[in-house]
N, C-alpha and C. Protein backbone atom coordinates (compact mmCIF):
# COMPACT_ATOMS: atom_id res chain seq x y z
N UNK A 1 0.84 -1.20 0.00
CA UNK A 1 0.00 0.00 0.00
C UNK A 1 0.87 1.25 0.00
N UNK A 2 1.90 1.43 0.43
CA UNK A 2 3.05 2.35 0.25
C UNK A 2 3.57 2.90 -0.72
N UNK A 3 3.62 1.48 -1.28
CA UNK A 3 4.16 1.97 -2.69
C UNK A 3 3.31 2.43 -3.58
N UNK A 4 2.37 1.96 -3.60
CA UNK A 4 0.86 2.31 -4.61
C UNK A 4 0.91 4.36 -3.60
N UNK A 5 1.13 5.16 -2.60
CA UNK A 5 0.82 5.90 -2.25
C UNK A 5 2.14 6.70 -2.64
N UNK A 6 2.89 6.29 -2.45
CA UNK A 6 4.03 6.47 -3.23
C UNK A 6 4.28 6.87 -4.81
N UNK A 7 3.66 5.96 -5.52
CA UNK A 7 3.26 6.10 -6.26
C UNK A 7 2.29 7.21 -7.21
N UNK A 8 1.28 7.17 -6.16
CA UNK A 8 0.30 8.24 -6.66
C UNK A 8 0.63 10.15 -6.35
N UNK A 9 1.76 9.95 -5.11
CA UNK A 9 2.51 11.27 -5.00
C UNK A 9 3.64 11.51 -5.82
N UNK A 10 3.80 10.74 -6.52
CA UNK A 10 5.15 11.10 -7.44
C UNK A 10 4.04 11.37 -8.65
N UNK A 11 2.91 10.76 -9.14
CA UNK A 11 1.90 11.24 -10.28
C UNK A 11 1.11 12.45 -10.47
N UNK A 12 0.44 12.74 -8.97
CA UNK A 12 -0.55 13.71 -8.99
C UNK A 12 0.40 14.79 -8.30
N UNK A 13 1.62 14.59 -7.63
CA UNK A 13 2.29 15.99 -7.09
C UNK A 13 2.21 16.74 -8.31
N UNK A 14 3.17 16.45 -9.29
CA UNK A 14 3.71 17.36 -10.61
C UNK A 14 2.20 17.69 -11.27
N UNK A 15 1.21 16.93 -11.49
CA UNK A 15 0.01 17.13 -12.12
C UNK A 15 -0.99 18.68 -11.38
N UNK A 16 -0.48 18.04 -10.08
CA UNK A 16 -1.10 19.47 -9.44
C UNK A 16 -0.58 20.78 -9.03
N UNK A 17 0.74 20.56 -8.90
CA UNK A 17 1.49 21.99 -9.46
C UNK A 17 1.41 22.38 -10.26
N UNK A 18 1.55 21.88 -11.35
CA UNK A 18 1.33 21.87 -12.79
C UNK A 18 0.11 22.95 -12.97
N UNK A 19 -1.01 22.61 -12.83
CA UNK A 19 -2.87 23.09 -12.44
C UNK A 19 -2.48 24.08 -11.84
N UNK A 20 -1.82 24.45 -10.94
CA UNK A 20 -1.88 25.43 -9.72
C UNK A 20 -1.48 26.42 -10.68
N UNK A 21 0.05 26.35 -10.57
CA UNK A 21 0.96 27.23 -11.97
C UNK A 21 -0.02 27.54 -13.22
N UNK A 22 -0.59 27.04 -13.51
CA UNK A 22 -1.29 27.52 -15.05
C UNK A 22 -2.45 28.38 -14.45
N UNK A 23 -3.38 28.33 -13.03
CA UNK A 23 -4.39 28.85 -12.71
C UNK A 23 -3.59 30.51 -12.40
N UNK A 24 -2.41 30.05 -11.89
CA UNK A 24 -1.47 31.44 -11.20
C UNK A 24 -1.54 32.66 -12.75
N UNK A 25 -0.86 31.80 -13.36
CA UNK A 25 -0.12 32.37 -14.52
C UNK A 25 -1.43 33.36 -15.37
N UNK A 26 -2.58 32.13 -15.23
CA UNK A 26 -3.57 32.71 -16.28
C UNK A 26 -4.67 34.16 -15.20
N UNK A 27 -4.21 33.77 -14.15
CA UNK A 27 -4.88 34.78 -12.83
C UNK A 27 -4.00 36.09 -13.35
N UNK A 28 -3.14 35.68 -13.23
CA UNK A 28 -1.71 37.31 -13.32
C UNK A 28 -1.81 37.88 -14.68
N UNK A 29 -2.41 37.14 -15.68
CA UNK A 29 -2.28 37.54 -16.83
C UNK A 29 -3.96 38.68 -16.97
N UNK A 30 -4.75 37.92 -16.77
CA UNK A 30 -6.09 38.65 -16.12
C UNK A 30 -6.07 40.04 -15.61
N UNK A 31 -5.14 39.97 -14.11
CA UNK A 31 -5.15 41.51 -13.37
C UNK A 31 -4.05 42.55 -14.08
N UNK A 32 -2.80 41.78 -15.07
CA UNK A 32 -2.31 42.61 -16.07
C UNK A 32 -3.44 43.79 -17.02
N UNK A 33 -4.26 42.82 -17.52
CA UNK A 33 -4.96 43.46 -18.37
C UNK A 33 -5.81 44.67 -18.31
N UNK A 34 -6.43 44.20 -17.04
CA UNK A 34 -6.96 45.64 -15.97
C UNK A 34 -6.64 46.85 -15.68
């Protein structure tokens, strides 16, 4: 079960930084425009 959790934090970490960073990026690009 470790490894399967292990597993799923080495998959969905980068996937959800990933999401975060693009929500940031496309947020900052937004209050630029303003």
């Amino acid at each position: 079960m470790l490894f399967v959790y292990e597993f799923l934090s080495l998959v969905i970490a980068p996937l959800f930084v990933g999401l975060v960073l693009e929500l940031v990026s496309h947020w900052l690009e937004e209050k630029d425009d303003n």
